[in-house]
N, C-alpha and C. Protein backbone atom coordinates (compact mmCIF):
# COMPACT_ATOMS: atom_id res chain seq x y z
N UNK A 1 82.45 22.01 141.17
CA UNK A 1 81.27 21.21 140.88
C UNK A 1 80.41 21.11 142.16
N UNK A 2 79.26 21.68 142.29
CA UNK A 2 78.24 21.43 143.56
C UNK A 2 78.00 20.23 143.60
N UNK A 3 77.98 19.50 144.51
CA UNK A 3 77.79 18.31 145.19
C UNK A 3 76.05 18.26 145.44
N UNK A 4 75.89 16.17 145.18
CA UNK A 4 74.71 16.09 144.43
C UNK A 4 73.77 16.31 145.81
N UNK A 5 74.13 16.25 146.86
CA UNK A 5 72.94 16.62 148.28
C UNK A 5 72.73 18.13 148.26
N UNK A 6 73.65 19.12 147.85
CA UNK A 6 73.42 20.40 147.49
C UNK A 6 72.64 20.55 146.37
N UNK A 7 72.51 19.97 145.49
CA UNK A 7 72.10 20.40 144.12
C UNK A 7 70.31 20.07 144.17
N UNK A 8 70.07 18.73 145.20
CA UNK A 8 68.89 18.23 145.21
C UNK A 8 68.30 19.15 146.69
N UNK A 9 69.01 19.76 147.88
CA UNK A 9 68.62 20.88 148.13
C UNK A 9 68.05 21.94 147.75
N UNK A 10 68.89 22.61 146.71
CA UNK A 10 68.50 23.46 146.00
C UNK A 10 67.29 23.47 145.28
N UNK A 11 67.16 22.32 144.67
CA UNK A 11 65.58 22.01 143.56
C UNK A 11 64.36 21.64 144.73
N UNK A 12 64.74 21.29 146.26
CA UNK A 12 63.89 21.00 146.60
C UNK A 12 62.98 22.18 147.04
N UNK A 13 63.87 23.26 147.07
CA UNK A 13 63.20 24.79 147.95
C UNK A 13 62.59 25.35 146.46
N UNK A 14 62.59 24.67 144.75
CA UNK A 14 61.82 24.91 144.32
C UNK A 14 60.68 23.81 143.66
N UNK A 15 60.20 22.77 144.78
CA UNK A 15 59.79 21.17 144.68
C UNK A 15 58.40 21.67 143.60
N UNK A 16 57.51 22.39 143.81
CA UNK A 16 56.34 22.04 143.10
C UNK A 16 56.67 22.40 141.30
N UNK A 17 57.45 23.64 141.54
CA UNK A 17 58.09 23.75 140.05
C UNK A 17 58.95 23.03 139.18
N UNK A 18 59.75 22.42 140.35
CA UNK A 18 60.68 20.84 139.77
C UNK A 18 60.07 19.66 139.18
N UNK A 19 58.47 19.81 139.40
CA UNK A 19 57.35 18.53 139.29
C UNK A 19 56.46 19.08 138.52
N UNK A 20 56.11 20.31 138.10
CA UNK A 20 55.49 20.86 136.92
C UNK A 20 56.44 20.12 135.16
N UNK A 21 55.72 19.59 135.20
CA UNK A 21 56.25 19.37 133.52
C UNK A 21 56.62 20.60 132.57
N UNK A 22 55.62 21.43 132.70
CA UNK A 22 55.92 22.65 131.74
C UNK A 22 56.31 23.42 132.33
N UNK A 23 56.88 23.27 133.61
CA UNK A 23 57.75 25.06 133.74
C UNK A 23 58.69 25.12 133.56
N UNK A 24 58.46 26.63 132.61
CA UNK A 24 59.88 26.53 132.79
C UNK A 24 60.86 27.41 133.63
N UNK A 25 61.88 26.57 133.91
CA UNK A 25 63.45 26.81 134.87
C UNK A 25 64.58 27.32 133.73
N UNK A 26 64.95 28.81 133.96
CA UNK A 26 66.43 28.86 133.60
C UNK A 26 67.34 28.90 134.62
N UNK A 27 68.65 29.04 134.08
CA UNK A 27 69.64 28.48 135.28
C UNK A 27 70.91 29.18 134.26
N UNK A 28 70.82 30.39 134.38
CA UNK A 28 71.91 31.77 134.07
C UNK A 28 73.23 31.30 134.34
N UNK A 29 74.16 30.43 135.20
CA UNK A 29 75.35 30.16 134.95
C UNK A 29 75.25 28.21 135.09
N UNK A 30 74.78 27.62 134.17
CA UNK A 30 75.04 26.51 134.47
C UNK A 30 75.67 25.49 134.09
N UNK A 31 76.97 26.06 134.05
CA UNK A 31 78.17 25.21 133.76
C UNK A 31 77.76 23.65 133.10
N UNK A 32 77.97 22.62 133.65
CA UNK A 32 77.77 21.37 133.15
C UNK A 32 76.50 20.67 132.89
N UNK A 33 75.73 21.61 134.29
CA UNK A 33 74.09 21.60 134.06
C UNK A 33 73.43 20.77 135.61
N UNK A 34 74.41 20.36 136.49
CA UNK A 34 73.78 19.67 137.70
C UNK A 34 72.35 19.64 138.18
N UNK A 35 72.14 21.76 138.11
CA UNK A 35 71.05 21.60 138.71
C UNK A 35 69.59 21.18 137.52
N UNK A 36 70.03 21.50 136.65
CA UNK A 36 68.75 21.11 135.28
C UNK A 36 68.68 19.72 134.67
N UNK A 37 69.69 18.78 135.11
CA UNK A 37 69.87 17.93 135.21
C UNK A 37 68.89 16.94 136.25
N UNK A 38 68.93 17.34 137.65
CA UNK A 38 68.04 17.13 138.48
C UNK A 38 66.30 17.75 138.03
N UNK A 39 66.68 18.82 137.79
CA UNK A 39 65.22 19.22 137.58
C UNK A 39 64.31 18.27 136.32
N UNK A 40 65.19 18.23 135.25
CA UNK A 40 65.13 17.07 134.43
C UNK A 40 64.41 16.04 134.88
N UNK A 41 64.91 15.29 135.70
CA UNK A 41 64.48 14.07 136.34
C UNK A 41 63.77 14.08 136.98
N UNK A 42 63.22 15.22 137.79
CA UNK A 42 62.06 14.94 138.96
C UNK A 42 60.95 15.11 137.62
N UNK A 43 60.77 15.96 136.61
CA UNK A 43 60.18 16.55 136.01
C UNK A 43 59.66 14.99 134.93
N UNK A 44 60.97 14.35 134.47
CA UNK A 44 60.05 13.06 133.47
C UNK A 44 59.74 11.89 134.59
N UNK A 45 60.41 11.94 136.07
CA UNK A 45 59.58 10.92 136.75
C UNK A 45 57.65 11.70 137.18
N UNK A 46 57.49 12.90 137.13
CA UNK A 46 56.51 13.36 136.89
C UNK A 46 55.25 12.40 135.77
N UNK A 47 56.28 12.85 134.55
CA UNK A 47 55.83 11.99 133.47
C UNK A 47 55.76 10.59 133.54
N UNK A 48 56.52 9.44 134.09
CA UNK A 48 56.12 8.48 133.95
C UNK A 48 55.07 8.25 135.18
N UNK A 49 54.93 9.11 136.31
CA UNK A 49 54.00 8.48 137.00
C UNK A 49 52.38 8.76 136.81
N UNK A 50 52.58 9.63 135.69
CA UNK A 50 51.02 10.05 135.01
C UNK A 50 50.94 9.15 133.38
N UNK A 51 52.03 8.88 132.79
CA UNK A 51 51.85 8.60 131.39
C UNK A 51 52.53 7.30 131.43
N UNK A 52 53.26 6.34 131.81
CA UNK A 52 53.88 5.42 131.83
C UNK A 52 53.39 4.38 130.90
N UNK A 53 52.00 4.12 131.36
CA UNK A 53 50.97 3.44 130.70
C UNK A 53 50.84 3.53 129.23
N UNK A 54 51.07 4.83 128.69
CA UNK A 54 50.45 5.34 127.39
C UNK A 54 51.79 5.68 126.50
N UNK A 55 53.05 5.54 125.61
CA UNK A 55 54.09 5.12 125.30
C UNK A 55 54.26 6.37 124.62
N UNK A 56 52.56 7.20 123.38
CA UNK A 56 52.49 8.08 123.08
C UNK A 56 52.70 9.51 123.88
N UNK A 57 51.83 8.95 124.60
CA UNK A 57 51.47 10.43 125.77
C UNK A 57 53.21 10.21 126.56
N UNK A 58 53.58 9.40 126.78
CA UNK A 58 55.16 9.70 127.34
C UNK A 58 56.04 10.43 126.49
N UNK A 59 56.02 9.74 125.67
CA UNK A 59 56.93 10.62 124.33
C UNK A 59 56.68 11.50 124.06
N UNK A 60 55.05 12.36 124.10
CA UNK A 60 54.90 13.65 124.58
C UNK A 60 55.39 14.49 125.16
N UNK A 61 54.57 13.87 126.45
CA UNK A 61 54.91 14.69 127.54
C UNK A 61 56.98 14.97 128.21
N UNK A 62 57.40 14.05 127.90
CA UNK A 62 58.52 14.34 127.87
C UNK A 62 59.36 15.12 127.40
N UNK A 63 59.50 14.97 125.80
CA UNK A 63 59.64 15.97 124.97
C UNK A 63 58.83 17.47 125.66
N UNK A 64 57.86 18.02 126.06
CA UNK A 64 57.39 18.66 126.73
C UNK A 64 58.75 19.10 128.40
N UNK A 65 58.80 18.03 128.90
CA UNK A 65 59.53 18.08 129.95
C UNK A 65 61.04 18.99 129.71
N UNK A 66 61.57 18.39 128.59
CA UNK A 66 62.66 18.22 128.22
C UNK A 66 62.80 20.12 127.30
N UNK A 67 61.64 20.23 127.12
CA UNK A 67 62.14 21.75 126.16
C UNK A 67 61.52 22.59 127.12
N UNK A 68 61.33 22.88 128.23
CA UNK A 68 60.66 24.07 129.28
C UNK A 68 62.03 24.37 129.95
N UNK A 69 63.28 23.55 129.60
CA UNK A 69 64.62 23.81 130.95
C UNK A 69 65.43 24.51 129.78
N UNK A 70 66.21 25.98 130.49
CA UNK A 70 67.25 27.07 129.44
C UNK A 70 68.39 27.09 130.51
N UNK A 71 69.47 27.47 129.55
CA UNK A 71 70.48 27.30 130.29
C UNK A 71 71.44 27.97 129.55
N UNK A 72 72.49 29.17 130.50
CA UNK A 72 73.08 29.88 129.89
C UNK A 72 74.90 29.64 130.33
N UNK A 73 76.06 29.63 129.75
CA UNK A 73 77.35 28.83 130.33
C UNK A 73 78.08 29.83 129.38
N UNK A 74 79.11 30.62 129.92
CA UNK A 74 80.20 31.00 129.50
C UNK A 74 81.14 30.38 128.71
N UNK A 75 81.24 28.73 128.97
CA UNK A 75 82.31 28.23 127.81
C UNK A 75 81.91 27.24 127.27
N UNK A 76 81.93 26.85 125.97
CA UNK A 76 80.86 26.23 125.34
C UNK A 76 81.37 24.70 125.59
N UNK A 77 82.50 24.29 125.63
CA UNK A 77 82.88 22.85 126.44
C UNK A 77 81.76 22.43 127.46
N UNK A 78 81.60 23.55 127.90
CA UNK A 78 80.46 22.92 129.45
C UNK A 78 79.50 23.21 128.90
N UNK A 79 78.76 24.00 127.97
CA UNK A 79 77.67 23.87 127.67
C UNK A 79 77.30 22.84 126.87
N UNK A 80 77.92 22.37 126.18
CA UNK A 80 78.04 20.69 125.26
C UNK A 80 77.63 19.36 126.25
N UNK A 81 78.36 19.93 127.27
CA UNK A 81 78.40 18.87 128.26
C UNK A 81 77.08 18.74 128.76
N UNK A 82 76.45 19.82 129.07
CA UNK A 82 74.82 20.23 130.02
C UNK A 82 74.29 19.82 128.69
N UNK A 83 74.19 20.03 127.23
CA UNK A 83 73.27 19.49 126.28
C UNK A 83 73.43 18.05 126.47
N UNK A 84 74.74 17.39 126.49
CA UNK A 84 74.80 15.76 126.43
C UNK A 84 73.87 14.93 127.42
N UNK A 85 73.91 15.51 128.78
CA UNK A 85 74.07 15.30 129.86
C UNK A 85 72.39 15.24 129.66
N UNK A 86 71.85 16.08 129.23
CA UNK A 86 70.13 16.22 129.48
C UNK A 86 69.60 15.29 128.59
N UNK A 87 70.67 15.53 127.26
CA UNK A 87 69.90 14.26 125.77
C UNK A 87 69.88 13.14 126.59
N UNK A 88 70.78 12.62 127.35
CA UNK A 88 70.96 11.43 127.87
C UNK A 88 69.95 11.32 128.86
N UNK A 89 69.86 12.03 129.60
CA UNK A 89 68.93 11.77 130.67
C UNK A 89 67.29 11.34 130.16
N UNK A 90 67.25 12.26 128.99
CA UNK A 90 65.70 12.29 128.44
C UNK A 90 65.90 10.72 127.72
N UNK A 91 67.02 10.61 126.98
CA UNK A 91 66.85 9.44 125.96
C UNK A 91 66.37 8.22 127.03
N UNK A 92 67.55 7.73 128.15
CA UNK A 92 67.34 6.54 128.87
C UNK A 92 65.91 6.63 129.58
N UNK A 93 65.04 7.65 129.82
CA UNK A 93 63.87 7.20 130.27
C UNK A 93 62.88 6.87 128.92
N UNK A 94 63.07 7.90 128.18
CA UNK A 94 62.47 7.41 126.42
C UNK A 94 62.30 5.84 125.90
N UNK A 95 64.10 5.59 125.78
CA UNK A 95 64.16 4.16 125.67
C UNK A 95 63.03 2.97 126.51
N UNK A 96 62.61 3.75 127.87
CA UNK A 96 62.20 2.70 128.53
C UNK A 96 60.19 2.71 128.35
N UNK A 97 59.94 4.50 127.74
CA UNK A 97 58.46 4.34 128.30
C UNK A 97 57.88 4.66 126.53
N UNK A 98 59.09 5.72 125.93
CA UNK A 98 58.27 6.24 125.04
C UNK A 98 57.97 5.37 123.28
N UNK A 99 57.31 6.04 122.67
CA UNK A 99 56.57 4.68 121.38
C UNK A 99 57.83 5.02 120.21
N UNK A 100 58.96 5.79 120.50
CA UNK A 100 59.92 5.62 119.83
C UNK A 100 59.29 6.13 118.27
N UNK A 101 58.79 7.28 117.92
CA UNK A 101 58.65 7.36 116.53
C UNK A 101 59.63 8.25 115.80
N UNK A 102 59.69 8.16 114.70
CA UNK A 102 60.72 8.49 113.47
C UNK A 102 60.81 10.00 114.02
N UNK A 103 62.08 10.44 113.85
CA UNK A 103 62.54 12.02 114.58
C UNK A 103 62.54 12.55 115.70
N UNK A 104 61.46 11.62 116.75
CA UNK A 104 61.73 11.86 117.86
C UNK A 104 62.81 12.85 118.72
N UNK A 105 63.76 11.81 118.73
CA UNK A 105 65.22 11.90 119.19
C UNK A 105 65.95 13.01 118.40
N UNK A 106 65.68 13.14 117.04
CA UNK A 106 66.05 14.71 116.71
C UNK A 106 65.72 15.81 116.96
N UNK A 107 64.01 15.66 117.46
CA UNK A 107 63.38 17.29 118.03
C UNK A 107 64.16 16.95 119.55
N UNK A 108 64.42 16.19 120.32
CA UNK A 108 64.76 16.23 121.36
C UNK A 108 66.50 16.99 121.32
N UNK A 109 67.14 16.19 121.06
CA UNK A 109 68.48 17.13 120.27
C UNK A 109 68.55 18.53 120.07
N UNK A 110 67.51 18.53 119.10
CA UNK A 110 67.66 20.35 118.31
C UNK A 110 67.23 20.82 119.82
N UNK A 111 66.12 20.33 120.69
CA UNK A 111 65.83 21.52 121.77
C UNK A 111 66.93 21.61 122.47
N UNK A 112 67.89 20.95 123.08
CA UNK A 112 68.52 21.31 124.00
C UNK A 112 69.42 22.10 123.48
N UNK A 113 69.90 22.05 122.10
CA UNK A 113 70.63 22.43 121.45
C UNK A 113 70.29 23.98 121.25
N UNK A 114 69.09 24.26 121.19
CA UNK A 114 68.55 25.66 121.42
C UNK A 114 68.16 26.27 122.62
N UNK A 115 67.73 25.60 123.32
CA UNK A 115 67.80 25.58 124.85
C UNK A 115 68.87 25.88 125.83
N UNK A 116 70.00 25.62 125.35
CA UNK A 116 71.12 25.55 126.14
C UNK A 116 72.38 26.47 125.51
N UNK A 117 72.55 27.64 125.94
CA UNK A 117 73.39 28.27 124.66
C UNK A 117 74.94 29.08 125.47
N UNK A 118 75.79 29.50 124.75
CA UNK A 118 76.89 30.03 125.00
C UNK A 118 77.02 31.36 124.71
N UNK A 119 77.17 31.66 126.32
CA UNK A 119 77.02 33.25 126.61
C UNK A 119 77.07 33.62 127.86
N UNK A 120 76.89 35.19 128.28
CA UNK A 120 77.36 35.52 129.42
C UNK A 120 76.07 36.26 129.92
N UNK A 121 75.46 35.76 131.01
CA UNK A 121 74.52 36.22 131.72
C UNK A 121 74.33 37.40 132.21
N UNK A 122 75.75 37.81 132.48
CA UNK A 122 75.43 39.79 132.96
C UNK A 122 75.66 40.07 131.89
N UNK A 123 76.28 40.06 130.71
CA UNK A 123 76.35 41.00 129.85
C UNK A 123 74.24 40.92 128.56
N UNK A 124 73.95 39.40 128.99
CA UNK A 124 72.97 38.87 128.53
C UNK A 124 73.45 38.87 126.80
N UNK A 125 74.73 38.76 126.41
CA UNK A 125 75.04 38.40 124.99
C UNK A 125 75.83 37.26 124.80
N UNK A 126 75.40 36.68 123.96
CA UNK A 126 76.57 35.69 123.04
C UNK A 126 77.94 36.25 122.72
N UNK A 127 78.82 35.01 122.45
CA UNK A 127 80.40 35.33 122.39
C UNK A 127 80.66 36.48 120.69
N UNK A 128 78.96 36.04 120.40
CA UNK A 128 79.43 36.82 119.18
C UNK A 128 79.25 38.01 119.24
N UNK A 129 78.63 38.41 119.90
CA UNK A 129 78.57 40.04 120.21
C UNK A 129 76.77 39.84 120.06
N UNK A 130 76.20 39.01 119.91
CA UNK A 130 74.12 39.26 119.73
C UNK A 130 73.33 38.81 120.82
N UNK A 131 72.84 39.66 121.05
CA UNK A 131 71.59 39.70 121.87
C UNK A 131 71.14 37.97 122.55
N UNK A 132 71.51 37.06 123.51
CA UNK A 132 70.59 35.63 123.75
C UNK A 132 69.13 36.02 123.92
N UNK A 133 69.23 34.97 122.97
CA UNK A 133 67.58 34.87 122.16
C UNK A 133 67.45 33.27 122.52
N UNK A 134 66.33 33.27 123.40
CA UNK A 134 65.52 31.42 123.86
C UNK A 134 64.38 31.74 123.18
N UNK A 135 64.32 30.16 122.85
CA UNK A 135 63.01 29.69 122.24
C UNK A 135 62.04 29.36 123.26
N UNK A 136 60.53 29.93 123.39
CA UNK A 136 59.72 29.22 123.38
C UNK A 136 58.39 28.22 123.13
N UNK A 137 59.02 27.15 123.80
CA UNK A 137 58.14 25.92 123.39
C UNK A 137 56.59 26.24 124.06
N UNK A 138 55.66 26.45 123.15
CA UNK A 138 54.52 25.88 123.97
C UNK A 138 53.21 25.23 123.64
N UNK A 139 52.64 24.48 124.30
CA UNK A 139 51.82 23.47 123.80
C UNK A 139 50.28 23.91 123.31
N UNK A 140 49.38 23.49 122.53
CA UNK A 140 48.42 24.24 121.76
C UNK A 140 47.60 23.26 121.62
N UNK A 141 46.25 23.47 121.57
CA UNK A 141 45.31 22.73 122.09
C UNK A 141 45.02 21.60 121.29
N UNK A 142 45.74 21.30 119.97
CA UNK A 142 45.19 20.35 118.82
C UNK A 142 46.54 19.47 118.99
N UNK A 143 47.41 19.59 120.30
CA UNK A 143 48.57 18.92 120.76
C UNK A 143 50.21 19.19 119.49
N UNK A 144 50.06 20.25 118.87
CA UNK A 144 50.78 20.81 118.33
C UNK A 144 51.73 21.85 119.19
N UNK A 145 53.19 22.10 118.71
CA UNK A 145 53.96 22.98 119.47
C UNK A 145 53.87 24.30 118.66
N UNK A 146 53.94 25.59 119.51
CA UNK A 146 54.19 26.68 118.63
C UNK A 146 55.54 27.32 119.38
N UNK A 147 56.69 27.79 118.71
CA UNK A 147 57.59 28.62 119.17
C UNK A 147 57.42 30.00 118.67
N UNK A 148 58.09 30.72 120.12
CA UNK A 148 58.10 31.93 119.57
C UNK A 148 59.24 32.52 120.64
N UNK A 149 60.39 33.11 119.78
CA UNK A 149 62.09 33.55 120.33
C UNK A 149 62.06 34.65 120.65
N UNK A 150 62.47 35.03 122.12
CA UNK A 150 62.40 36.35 122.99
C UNK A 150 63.86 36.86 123.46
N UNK A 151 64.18 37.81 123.39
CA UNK A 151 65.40 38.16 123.92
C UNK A 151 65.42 38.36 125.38
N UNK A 152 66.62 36.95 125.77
CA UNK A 152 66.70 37.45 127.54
C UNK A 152 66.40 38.77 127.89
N UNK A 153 66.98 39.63 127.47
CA UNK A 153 67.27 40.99 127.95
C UNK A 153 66.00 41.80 128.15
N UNK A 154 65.01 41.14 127.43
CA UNK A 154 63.52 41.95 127.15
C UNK A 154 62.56 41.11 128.60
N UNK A 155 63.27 39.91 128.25
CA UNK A 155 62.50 39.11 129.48
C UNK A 155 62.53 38.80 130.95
N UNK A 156 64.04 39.69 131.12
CA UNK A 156 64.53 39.84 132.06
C UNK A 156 64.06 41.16 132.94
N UNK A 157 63.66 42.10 132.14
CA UNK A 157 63.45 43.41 133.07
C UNK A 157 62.56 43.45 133.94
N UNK A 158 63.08 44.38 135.26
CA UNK A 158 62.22 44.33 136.12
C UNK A 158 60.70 44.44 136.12
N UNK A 159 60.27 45.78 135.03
CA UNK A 159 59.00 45.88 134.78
C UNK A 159 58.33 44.58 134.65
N UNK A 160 58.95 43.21 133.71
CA UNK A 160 58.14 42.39 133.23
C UNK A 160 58.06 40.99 134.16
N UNK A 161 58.86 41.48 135.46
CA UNK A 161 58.73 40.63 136.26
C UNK A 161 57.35 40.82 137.08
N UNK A 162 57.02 41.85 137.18
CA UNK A 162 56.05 42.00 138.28
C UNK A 162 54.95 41.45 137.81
N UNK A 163 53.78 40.95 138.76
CA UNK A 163 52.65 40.10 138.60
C UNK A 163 52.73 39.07 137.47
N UNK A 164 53.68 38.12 138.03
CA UNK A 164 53.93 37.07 137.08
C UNK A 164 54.24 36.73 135.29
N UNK A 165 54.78 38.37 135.45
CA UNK A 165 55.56 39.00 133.89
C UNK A 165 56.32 37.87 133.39
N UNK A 166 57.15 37.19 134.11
CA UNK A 166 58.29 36.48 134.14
C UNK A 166 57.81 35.25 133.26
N UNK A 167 58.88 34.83 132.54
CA UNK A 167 58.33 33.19 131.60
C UNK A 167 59.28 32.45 131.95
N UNK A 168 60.03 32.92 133.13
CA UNK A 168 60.45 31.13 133.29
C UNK A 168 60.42 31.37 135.49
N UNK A 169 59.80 30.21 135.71
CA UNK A 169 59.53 29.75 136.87
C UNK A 169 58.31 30.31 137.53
N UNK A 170 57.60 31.66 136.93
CA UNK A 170 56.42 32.23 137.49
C UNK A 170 55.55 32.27 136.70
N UNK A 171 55.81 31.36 135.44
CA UNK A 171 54.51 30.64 134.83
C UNK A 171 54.46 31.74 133.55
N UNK A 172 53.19 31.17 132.17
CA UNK A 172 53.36 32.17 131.62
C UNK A 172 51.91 33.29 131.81
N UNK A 173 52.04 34.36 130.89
CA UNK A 173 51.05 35.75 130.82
C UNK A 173 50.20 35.33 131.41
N UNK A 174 49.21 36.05 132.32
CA UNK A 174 48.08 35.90 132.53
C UNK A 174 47.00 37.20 132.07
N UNK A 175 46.17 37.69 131.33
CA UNK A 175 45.30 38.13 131.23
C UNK A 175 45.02 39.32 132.33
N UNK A 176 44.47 38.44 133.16
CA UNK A 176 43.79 38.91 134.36
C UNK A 176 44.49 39.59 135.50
N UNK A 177 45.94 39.19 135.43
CA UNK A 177 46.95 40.74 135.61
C UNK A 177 47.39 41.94 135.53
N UNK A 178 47.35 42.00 134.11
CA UNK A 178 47.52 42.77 133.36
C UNK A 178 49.22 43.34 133.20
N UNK A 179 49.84 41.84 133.28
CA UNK A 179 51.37 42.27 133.13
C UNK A 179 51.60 42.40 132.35
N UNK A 180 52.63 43.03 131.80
CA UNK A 180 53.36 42.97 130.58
C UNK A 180 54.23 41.51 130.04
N UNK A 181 53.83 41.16 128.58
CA UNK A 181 54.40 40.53 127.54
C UNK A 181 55.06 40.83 126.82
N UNK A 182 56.27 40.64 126.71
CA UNK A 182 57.36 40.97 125.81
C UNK A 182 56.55 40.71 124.39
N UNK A 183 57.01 41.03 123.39
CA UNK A 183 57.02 40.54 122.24
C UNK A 183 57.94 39.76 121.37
N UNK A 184 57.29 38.94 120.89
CA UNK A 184 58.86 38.07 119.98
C UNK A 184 59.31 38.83 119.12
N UNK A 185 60.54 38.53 119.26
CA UNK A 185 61.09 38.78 117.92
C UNK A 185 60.93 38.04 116.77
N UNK A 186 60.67 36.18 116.88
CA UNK A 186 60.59 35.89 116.04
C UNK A 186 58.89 34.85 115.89
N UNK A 187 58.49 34.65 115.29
CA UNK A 187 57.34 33.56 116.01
C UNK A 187 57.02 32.52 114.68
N UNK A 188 56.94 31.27 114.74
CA UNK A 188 56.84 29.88 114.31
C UNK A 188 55.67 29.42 113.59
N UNK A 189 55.50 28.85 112.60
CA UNK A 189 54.39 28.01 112.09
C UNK A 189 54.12 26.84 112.98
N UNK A 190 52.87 26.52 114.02
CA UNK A 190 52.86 25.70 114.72
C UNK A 190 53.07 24.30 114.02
N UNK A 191 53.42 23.52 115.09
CA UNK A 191 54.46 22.03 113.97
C UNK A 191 54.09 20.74 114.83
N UNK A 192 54.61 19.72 114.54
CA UNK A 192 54.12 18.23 115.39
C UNK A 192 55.19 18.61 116.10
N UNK A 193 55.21 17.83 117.28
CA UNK A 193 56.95 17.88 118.08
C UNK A 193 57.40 17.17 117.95
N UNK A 194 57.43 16.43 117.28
CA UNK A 194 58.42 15.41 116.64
C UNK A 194 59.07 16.05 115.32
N UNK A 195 59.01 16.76 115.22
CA UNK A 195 59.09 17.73 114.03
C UNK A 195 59.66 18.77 114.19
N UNK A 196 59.99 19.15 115.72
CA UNK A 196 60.40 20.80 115.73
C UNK A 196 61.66 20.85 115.70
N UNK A 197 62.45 19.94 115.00
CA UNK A 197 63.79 20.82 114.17
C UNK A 197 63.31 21.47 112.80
N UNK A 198 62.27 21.14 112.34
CA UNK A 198 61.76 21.68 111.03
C UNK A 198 61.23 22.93 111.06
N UNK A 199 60.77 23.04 111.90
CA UNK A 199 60.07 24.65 112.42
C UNK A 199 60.52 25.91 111.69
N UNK A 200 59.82 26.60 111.12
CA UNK A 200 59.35 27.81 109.95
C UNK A 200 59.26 28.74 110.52
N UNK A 201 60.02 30.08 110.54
CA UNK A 201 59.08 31.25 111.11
C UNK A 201 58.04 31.80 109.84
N UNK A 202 56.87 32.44 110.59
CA UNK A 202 56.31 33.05 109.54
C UNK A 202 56.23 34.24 108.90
């Protein structure tokens, strides 16, 4: 288990991305979840020091906070643990800022629950023998979420790293690059987020 002055080391050499609400951070072996755990927290004290005030916009933006962090763990005991560990973290600041509406706490659930999966990072497959496939969450201008599910393996290649190819920690597509975008495999009927265990592909 890394020790918590190591772990807050670590997030600090990536501080402005730890304080971005929407970026997103994966974390390829993360056992119980320490370091997304921390990132977690710098990320909804982010949120309460912009939204605190507004109970809606917290419960937002959190939920927001809370589905940009992936996380991949070889044995699913510890990956249970890194889902508990984050529900909890998100719920006790919730409890304190957000307007608490009906399902809330279930789109928060289902994300980590999809967010956080059991599998092996070099081989980039599940125990079942399929391809890890993450969801992504992202936000849309009428404050609706749209997902759309990419296979690590597609998102991982070097090609799609270069000029900020990458969708987790180097932000997403830009245009004006001209990097390459994976394509989904699967893509979503945009939905409320309070709602996105209900989520439809189309």
């Amino acid at each position: 288990m890394t020790a918590e002055r190591e772990v807050k080391a670590m997030c600090d050499l990536v501080k402005n991305e730890s304080e971005r609400i929407d970026s997103r951070i994966l974390e390829p072996a993360c056992g119980e979840g320490p370091f997304l755990q921390e990132m977690l927290k710098r990320k909804l004290e982010t949120v309460r020091l912009k939204y605190s005030t507004s109970p809606h916009d917290f419960e937002f933006y959190s939920i927001i906070a809370l589905s940009s962090l992936y996380g991949v763990e070889l044995l699913e005991d510890n990956a249970q643990i890194c889902r508990d560990k984050l529900f909890n973290i998100w719920k006790q600041a919730y409890d304190k800022f957000g307007e608490h509406r009906e399902g809330v706490e279930k789109a928060a659930r289902y994300m980590v629950e999809t967010n956080i999966l059991c599998g092996d990072a070099l081989t980039l497959k599940q125990h079942n023998g399929d391809p890890i496939v993450f969801a992504e969450w992202s936000l849309l201008p009428n404050g609706m979420l749209l997902r759309k599910d990419f296979e690590l393996s597609v998102m991982l290649e070097p090609a799609n790293l270069e000029n900020k190819g990458s969708r987790f920690m180097a932000g997403d597509y830009d245009s004006k690059t001209t990097s390459f975008e994976p394509n989904p495999i699967a893509l979503y009927k945009p939905i409320e987020y309070w709602r996105a265990y209900e989520c439809q592909k189309r």
